[in-house]
C-alpha atoms as a PDB file:
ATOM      1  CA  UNK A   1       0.000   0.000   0.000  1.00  0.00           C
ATOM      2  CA  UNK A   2       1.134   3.115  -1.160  1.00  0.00           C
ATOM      3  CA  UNK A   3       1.692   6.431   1.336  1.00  0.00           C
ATOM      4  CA  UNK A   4      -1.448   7.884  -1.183  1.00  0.00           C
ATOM      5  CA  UNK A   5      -3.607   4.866   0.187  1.00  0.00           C
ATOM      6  CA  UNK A   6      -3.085   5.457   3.724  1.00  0.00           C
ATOM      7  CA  UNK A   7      -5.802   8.314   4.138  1.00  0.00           C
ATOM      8  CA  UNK A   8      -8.302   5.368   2.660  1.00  0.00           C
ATOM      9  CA  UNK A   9      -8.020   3.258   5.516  1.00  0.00           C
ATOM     10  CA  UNK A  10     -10.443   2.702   7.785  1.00  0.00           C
ATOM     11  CA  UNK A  11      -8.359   4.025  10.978  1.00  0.00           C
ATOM     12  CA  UNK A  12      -7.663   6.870   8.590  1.00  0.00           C
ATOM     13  CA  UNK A  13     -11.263   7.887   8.151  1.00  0.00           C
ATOM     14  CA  UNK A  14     -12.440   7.158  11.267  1.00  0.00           C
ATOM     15  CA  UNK A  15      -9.725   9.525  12.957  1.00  0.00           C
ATOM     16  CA  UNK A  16     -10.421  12.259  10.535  1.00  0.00           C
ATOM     17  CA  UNK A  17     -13.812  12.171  11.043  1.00  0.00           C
ATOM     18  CA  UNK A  18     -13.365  12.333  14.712  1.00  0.00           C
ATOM     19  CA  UNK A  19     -11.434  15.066  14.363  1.00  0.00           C
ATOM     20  CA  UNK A  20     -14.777  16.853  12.470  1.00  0.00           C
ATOM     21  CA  UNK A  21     -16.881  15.869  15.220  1.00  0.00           C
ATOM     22  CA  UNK A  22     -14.342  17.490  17.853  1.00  0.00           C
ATOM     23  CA  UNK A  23     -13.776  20.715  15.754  1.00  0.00           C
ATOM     24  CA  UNK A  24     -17.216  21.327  14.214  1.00  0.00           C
ATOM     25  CA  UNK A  25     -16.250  24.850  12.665  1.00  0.00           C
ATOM     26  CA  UNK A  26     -16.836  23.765   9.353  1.00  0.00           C
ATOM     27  CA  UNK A  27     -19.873  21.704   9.764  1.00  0.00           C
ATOM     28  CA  UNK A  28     -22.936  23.566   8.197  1.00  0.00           C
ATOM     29  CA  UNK A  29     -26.341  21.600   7.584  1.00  0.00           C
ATOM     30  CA  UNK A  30     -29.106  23.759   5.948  1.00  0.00           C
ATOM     31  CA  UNK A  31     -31.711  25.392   8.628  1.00  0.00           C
ATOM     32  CA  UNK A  32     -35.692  24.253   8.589  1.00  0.00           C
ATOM     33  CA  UNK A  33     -38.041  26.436   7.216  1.00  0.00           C
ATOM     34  CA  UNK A  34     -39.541  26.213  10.632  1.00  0.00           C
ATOM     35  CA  UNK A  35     -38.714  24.342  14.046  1.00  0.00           C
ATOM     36  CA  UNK A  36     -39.088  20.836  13.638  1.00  0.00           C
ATOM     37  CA  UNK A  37     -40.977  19.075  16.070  1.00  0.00           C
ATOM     38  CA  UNK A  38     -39.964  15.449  17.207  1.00  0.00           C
ATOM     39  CA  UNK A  39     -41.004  13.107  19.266  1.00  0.00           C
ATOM     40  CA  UNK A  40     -38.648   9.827  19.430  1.00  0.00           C
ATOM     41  CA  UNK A  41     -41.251   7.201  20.496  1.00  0.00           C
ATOM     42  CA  UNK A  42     -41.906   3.295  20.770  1.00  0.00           C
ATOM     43  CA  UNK A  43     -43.642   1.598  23.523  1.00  0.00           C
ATOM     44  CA  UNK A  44     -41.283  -1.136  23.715  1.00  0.00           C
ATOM     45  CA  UNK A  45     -38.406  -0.317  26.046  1.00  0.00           C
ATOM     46  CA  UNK A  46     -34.818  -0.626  25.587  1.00  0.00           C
ATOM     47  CA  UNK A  47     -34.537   0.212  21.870  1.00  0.00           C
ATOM     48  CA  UNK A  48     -32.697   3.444  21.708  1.00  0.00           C
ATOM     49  CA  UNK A  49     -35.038   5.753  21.953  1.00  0.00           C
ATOM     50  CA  UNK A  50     -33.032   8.313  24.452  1.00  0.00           C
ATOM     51  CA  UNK A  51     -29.791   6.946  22.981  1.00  0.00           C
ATOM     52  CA  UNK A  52     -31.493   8.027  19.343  1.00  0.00           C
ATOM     53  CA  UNK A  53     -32.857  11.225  21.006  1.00  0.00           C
ATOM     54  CA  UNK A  54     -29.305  12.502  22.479  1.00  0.00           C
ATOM     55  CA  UNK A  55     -27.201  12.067  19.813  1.00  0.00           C
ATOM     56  CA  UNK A  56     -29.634  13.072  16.896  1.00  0.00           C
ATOM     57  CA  UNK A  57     -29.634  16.364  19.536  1.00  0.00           C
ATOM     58  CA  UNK A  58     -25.908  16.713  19.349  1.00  0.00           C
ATOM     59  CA  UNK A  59     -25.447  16.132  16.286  1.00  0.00           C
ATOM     60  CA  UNK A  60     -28.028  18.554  15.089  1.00  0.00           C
ATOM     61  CA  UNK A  61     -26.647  21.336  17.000  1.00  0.00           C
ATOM     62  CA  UNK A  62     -22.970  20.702  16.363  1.00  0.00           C
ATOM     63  CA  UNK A  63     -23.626  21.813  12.837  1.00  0.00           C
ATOM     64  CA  UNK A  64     -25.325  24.683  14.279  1.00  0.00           C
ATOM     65  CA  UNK A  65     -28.933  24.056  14.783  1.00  0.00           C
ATOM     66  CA  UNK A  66     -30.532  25.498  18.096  1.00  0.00           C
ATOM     67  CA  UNK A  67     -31.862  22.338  19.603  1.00  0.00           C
ATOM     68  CA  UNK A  68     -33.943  21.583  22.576  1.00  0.00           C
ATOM     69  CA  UNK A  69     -34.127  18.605  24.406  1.00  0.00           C
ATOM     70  CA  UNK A  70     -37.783  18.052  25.948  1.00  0.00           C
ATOM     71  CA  UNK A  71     -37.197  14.841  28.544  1.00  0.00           C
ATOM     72  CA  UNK A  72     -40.797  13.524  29.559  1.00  0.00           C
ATOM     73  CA  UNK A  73     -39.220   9.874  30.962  1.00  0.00           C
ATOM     74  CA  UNK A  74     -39.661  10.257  34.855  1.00  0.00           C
ATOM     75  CA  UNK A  75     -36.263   8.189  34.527  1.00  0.00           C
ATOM     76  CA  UNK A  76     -34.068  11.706  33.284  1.00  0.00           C
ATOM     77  CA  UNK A  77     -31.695   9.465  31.229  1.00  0.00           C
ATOM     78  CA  UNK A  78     -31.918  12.004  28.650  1.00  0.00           C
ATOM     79  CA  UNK A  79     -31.079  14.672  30.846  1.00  0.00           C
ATOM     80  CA  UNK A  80     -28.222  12.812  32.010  1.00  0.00           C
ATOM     81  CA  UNK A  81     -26.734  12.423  28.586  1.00  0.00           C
ATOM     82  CA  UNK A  82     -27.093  16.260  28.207  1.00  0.00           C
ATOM     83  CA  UNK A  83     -25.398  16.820  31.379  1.00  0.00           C
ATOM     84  CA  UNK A  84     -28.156  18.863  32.621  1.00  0.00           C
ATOM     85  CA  UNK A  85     -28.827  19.042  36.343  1.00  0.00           C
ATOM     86  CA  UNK A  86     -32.062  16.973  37.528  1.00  0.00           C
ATOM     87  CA  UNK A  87     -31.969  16.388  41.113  1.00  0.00           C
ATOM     88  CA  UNK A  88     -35.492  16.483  42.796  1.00  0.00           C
ATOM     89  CA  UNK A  89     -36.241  20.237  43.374  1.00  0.00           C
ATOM     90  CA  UNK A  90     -34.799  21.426  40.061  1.00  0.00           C
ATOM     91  CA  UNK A  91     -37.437  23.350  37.561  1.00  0.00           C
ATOM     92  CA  UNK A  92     -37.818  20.760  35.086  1.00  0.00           C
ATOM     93  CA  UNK A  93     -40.399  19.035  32.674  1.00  0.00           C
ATOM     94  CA  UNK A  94     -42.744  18.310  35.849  1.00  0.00           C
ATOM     95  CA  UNK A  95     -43.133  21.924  36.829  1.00  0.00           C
ATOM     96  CA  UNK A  96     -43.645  22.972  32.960  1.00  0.00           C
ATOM     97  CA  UNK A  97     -46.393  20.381  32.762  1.00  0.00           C
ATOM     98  CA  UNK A  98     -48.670  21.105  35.905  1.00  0.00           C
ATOM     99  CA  UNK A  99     -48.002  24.886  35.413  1.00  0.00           C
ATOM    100  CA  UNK A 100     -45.637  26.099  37.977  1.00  0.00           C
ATOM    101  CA  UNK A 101     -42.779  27.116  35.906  1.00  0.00           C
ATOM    102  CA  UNK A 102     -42.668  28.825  31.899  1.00  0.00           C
ATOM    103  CA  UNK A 103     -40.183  27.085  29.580  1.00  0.00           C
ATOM    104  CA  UNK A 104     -37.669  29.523  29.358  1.00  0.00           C
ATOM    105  CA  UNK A 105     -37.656  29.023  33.212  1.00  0.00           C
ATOM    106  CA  UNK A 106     -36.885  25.136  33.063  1.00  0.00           C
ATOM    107  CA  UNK A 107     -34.142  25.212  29.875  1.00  0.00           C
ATOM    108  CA  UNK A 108     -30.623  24.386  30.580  1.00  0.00           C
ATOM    109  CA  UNK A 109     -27.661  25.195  28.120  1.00  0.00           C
ATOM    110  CA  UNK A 110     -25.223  22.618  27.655  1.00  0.00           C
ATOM    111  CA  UNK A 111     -21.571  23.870  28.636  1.00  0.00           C
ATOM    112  CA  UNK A 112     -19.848  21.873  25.773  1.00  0.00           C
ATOM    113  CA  UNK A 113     -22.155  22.438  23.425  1.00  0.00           C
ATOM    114  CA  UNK A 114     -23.676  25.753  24.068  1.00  0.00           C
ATOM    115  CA  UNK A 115     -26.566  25.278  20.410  1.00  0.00           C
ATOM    116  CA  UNK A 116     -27.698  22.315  22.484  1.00  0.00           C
ATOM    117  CA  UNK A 117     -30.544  22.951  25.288  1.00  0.00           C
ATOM    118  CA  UNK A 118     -32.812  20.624  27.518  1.00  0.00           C
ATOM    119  CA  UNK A 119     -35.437  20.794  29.928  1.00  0.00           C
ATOM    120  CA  UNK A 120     -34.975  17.821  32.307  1.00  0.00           C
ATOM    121  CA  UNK A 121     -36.876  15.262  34.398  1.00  0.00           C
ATOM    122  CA  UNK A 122     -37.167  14.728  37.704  1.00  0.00           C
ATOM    123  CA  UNK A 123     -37.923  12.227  39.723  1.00  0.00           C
ATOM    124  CA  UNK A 124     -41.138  14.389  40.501  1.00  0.00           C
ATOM    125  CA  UNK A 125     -42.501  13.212  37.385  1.00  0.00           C
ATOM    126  CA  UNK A 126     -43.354   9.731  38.033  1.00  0.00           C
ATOM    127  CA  UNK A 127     -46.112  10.870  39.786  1.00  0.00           C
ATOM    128  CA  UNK A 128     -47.589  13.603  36.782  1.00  0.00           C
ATOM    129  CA  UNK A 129     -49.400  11.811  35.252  1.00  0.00           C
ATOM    130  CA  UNK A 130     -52.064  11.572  38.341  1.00  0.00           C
ATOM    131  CA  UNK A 131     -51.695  15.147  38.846  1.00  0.00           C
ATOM    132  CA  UNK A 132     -52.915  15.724  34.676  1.00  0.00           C
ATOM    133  CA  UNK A 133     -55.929  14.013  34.798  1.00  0.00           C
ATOM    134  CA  UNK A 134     -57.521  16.789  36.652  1.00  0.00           C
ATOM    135  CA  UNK A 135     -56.297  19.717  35.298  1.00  0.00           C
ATOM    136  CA  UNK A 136     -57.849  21.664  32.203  1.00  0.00           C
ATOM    137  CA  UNK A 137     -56.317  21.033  28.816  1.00  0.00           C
ATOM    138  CA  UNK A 138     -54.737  17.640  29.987  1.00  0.00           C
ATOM    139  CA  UNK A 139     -53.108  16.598  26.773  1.00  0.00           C
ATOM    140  CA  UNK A 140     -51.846  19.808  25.850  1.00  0.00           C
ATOM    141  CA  UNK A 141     -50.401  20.850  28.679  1.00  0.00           C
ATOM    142  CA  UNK A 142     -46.477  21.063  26.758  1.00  0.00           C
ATOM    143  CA  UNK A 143     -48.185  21.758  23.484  1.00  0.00           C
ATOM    144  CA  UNK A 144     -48.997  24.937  25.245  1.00  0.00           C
ATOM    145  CA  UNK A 145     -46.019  25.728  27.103  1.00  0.00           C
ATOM    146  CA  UNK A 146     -43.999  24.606  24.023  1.00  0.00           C
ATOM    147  CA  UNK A 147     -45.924  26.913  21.681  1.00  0.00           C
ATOM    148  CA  UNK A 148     -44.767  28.365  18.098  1.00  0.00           C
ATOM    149  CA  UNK A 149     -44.532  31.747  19.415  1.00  0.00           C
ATOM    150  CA  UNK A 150     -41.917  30.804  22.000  1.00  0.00           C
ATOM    151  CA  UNK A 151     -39.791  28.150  19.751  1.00  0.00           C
ATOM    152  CA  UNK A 152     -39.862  30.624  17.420  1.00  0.00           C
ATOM    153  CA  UNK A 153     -38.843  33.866  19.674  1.00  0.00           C
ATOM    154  CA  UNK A 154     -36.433  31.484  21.335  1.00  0.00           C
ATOM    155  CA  UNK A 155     -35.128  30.223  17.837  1.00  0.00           C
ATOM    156  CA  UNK A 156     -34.751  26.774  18.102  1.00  0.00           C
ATOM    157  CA  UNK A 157     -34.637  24.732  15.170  1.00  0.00           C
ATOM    158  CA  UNK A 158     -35.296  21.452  16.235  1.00  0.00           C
ATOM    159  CA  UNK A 159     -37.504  20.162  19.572  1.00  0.00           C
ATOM    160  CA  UNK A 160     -36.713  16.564  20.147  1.00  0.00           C
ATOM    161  CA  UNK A 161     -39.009  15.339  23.111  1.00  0.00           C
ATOM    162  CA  UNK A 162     -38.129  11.755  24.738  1.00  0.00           C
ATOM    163  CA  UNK A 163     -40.782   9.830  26.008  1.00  0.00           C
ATOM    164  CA  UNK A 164     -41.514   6.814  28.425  1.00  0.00           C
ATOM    165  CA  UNK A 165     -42.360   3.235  26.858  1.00  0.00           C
ATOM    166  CA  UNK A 166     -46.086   3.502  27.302  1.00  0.00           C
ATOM    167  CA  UNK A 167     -48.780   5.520  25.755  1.00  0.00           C
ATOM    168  CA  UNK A 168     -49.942   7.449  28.701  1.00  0.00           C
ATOM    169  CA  UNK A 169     -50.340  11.109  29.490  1.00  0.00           C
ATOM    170  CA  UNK A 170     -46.858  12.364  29.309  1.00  0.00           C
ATOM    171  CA  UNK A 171     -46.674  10.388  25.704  1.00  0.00           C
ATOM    172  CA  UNK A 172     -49.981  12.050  24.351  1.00  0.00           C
ATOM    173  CA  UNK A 173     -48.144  15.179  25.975  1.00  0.00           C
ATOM    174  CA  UNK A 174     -45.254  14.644  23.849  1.00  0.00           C
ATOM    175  CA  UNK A 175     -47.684  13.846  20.568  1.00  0.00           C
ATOM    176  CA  UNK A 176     -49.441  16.873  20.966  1.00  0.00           C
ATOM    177  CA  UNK A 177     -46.424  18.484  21.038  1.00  0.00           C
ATOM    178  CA  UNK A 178     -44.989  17.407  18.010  1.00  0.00           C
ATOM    179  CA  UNK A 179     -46.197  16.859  14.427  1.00  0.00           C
ATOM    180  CA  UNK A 180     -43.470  14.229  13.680  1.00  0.00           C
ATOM    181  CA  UNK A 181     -42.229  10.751  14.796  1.00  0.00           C
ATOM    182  CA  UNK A 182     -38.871   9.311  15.207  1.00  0.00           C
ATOM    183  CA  UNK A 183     -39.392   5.497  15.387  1.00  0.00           C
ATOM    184  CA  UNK A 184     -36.468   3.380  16.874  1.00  0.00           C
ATOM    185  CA  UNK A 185     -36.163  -0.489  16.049  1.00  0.00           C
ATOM    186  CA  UNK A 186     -33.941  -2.561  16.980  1.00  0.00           C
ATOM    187  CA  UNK A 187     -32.652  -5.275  14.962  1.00  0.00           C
ATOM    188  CA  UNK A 188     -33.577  -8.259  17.060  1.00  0.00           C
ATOM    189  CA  UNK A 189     -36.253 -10.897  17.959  1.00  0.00           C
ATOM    190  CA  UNK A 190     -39.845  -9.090  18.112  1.00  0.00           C
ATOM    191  CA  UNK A 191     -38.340  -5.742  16.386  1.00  0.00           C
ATOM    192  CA  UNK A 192     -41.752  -5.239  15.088  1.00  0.00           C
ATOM    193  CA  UNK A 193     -43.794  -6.285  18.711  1.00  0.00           C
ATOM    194  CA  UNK A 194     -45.668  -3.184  19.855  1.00  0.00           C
ATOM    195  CA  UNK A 195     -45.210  -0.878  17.196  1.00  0.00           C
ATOM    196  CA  UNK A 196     -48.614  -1.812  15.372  1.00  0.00           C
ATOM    197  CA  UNK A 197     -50.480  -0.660  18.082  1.00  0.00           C
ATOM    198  CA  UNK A 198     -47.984   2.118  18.550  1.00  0.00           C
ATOM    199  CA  UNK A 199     -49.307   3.645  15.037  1.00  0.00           C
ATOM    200  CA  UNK A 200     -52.829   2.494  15.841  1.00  0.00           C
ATOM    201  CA  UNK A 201     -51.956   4.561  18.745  1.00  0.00           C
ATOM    202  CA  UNK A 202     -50.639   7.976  16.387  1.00  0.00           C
ATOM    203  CA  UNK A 203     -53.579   7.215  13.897  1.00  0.00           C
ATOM    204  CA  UNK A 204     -55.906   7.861  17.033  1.00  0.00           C
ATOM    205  CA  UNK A 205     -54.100  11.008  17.992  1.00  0.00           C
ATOM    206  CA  UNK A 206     -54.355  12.296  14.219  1.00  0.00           C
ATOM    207  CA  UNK A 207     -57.742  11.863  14.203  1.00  0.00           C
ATOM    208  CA  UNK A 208     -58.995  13.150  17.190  1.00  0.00           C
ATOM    209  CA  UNK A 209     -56.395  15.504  18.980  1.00  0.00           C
ATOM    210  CA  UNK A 210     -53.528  16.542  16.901  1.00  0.00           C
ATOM    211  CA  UNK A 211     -54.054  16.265  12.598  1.00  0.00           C
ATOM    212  CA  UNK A 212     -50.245  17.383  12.229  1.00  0.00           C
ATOM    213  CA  UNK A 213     -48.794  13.929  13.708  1.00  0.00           C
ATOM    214  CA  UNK A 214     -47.047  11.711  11.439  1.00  0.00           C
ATOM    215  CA  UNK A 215     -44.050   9.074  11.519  1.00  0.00           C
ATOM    216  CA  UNK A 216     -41.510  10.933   9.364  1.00  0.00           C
ATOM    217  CA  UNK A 217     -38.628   8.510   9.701  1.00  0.00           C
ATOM    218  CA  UNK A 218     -37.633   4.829  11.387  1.00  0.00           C
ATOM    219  CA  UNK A 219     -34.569   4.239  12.761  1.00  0.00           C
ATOM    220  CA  UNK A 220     -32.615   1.199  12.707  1.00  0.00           C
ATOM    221  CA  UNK A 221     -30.622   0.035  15.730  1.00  0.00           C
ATOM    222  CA  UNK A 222     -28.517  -2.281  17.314  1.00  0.00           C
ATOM    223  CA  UNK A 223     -27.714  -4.343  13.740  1.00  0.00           C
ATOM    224  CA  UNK A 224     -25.453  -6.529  13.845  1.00  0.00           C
ATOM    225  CA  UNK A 225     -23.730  -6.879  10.726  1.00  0.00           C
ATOM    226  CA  UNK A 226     -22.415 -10.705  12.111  1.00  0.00           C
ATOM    227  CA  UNK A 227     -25.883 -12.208  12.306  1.00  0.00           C
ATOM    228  CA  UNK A 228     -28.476 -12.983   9.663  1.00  0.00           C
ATOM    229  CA  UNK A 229     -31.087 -11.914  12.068  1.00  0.00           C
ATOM    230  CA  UNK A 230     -30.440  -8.248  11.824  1.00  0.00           C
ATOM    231  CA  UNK A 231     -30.319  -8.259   8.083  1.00  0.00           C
ATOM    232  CA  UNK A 232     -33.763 -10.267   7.459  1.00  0.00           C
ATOM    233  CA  UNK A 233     -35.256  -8.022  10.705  1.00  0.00           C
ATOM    234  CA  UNK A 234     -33.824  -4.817   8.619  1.00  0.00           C
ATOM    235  CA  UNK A 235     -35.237  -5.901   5.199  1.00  0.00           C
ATOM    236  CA  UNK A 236     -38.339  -6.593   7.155  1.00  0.00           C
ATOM    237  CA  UNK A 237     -38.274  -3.293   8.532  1.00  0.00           C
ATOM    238  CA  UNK A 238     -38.261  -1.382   5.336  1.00  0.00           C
ATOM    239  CA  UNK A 239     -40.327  -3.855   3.190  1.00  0.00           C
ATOM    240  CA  UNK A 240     -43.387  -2.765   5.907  1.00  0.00           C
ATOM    241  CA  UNK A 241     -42.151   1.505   6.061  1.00  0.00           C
ATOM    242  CA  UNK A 242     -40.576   1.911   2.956  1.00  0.00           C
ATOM    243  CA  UNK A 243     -38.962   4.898   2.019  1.00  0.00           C
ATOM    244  CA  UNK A 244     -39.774   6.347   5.664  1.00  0.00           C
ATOM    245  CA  UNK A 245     -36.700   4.070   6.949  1.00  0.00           C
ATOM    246  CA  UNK A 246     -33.405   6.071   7.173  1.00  0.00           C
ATOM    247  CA  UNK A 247     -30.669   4.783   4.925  1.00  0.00           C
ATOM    248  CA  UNK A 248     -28.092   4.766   8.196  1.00  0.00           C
ATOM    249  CA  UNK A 249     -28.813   2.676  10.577  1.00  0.00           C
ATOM    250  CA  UNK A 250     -27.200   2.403  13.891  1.00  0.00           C
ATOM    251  CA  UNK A 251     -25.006  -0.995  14.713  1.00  0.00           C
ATOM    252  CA  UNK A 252     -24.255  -2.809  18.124  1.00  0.00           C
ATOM    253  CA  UNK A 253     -21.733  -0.704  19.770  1.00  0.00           C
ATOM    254  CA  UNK A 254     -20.025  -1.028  23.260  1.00  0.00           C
ATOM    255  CA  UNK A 255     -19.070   2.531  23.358  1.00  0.00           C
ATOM    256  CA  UNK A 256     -22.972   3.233  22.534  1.00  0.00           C
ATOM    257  CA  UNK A 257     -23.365   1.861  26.001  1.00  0.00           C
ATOM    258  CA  UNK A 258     -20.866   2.568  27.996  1.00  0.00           C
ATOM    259  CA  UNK A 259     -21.203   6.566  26.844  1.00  0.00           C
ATOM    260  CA  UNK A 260     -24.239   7.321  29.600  1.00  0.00           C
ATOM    261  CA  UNK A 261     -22.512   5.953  31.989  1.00  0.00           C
ATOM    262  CA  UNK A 262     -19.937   8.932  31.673  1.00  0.00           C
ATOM    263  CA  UNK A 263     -23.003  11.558  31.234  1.00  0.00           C
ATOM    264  CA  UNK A 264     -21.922  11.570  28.062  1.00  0.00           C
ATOM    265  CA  UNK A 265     -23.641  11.180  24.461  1.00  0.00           C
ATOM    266  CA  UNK A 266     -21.188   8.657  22.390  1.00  0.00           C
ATOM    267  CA  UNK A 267     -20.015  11.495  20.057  1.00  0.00           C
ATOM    268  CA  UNK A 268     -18.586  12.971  23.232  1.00  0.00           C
ATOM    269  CA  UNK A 269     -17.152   9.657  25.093  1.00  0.00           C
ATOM    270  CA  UNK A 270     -15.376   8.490  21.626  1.00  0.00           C
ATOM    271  CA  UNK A 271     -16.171  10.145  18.288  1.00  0.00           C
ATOM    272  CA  UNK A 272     -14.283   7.874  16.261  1.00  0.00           C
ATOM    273  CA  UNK A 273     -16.349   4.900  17.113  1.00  0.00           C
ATOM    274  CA  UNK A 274     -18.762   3.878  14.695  1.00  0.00           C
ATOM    275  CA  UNK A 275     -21.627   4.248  16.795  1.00  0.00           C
ATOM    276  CA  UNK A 276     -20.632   7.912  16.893  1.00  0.00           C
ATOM    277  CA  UNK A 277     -20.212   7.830  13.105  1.00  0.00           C
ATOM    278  CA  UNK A 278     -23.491   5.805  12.464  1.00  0.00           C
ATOM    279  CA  UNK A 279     -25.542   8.378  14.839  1.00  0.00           C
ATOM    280  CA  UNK A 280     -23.820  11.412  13.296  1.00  0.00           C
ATOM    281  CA  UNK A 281     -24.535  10.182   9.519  1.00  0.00           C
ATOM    282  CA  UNK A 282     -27.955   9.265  10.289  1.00  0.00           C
ATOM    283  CA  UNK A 283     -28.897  12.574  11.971  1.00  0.00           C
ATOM    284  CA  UNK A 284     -27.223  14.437   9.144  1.00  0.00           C
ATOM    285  CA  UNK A 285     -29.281  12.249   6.793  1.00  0.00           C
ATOM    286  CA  UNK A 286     -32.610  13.021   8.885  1.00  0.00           C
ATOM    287  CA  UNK A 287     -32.133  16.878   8.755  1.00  0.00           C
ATOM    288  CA  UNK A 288     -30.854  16.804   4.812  1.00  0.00           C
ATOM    289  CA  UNK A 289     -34.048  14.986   3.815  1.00  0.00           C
ATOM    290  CA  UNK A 290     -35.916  17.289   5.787  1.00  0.00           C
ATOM    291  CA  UNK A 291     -39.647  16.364   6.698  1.00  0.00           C
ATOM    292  CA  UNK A 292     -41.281  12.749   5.427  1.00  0.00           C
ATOM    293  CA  UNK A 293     -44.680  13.789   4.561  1.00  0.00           C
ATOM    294  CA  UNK A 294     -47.327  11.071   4.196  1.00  0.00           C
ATOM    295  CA  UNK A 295     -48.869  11.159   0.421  1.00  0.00           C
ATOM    296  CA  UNK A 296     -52.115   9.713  -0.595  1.00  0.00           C
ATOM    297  CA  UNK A 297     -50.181   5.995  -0.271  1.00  0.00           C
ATOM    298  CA  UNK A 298     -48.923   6.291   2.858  1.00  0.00           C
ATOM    299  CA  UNK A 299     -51.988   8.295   4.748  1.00  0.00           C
ATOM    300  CA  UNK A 300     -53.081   8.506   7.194  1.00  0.00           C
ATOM    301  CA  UNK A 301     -49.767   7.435   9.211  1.00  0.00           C
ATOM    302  CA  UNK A 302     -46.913   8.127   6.912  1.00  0.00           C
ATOM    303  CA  UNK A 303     -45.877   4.279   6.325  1.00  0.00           C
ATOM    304  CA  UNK A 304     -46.346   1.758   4.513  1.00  0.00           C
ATOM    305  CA  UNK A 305     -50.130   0.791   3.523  1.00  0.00           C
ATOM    306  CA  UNK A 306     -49.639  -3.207   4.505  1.00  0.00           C
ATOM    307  CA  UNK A 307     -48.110  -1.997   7.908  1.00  0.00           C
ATOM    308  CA  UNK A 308     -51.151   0.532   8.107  1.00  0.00           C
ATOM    309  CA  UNK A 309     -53.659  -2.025   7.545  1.00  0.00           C
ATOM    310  CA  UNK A 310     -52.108  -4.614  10.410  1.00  0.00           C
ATOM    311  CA  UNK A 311     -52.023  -1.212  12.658  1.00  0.00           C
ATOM    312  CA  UNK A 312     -55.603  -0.947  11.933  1.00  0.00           C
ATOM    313  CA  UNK A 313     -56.510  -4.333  12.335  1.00  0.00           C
ATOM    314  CA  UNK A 314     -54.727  -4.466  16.000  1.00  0.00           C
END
């Protein structure tokens, strides 16, 4: 191999790109018409869903973007990963909800990466959901805090809110909220388990509380490229969602794991990795394709009309 070939190399390119992701001067990504709206969902646990939620965030806002960080999962792992301060007693999510706090009160700027914000959880909101059921306006309780006069005074272009595995208040919170969905799926046994009710579940919400809600893109994770189960639960995947399916997906990764445990998102705790590299392509992919709209084929959901139907049927 010739010196010329050395910058081919797979060390090579990973280290370079590293080096992008640690000096993101350069990095420019072109800005939404309007703030996007996102809410990473899927009522099975353990999937990626904060993991997604984090690192499509940093991403997002090293090239730039103002992005906010909504976490609505009483279990603050997103807030964690954002290094933002939750500790009981700390305006968060909980006190925007029940209407003791505005936004701009709850928002915490990330020191390392001052376009990224988030508004954290508490353990205080385990209990919310009790609290809502009461109160006027129930399901859009964020939808009103979060409103397009603030997002848009505060400038944010992208909200990404991170929700608990089940469709309760805080969830319908979060669909209200948004007007699209980020899907996670992992590429394992009973991938697909859940999510048909999950977009029987958004169909409802269309219909009868929020008519801008819509599954604009599914995310693949945890493939492993060893196994054929990941590639026949992948082509499964997009032969159900079609086009709606990012092109990147997101492989089995140690440092994907480990990176929480350091407060960390992975493009912090080792950019070179490619879990970094998979979660920075794929959220650079997300924003360049902008919003997946759902035509007269994929309505009323935005997927696939065979995956619709089962949804329907469930």
């Amino acid at each position: 191999m010739s010196p010329a070939d050395w910058d081919e190399t797979p060390i090579a390119e990973a280290a370079r790109r590293a080096s992008i992701i640690q000096n993101p001067a350069k990095l420019t990504l072109p800005r939404p018409g309007r703030c996007r709206r996102i809410t990473v969902a899927n009522q099975k646990g353990g999937v990626g869903k904060t993991t997604s939620t984090v690192n499509f965030a940093w991403t997002l806002a090293l090239h730039g973007m103002k992005v906010l960080v909504v976490d609505l999962d009483p279990q603050g792992n997103a807030s964690t990963a954002c290094n933002a301060e939750h500790r009981m007693g700390t305006p968060s999510s909980y006190e925007l909800l029940i209407g003791q706090k505005k936004a701009e009160e709850t928002i915490q700027q990330n020191a390392d990466n001052p376009n990224l914000y988030c508004i954290p959880a508490t353990i205080d909101l385990a209990g919310a959901e009790i609290e809502l059921v009461s109160m006027v306006r129930r399901e859009y309780r964020l939808h009103d805090a979060l409103n397009d006069d603030f997002l848009s005074d505060a400038g944010f272009d992208y909200v990404f809110i991170d929700c608990p595995p089940s469709l309760g208040l805080l969830t319908i919170n979060a669909m209200n909220t948004a007007t699209e969905v980020l899907i996670p799926i992992q590429c394992e046994y009973y991938a697909l388990e859940g999510v048909g009710q999950l977009l029987s579940n958004i169909n409802m919400i269309r219909m009868h509380l929020n008519p801008e809600i819509h599954v604009s893109a599914v995310l693949l994770t945890m493939y492993d490229a060893r196994t054929k189960l990941a590639e026949q639960v992948a082509e499964e995947v997009r032969s159900h969602f079609g086009s709606v399916v990012l092109r990147n997906l997101i492989p089995r990764s140690v440092k994907v794991s480990e990176a929480p445990g350091y407060s960390q998102t992975v493009l912090q705790y080792d950019p070179g990795s490619r879990g970094a590299m998979a979660y920075f392509d794929a959220a650079v992919e997300f924003a360049e394709r902008g919003d997946y709209l759902p035509t007269e084929s994929t309505a009323p959901i935005g997927v696939a009309p065979e995956l619709r139907l089962e949804a329907e049927r469930s």
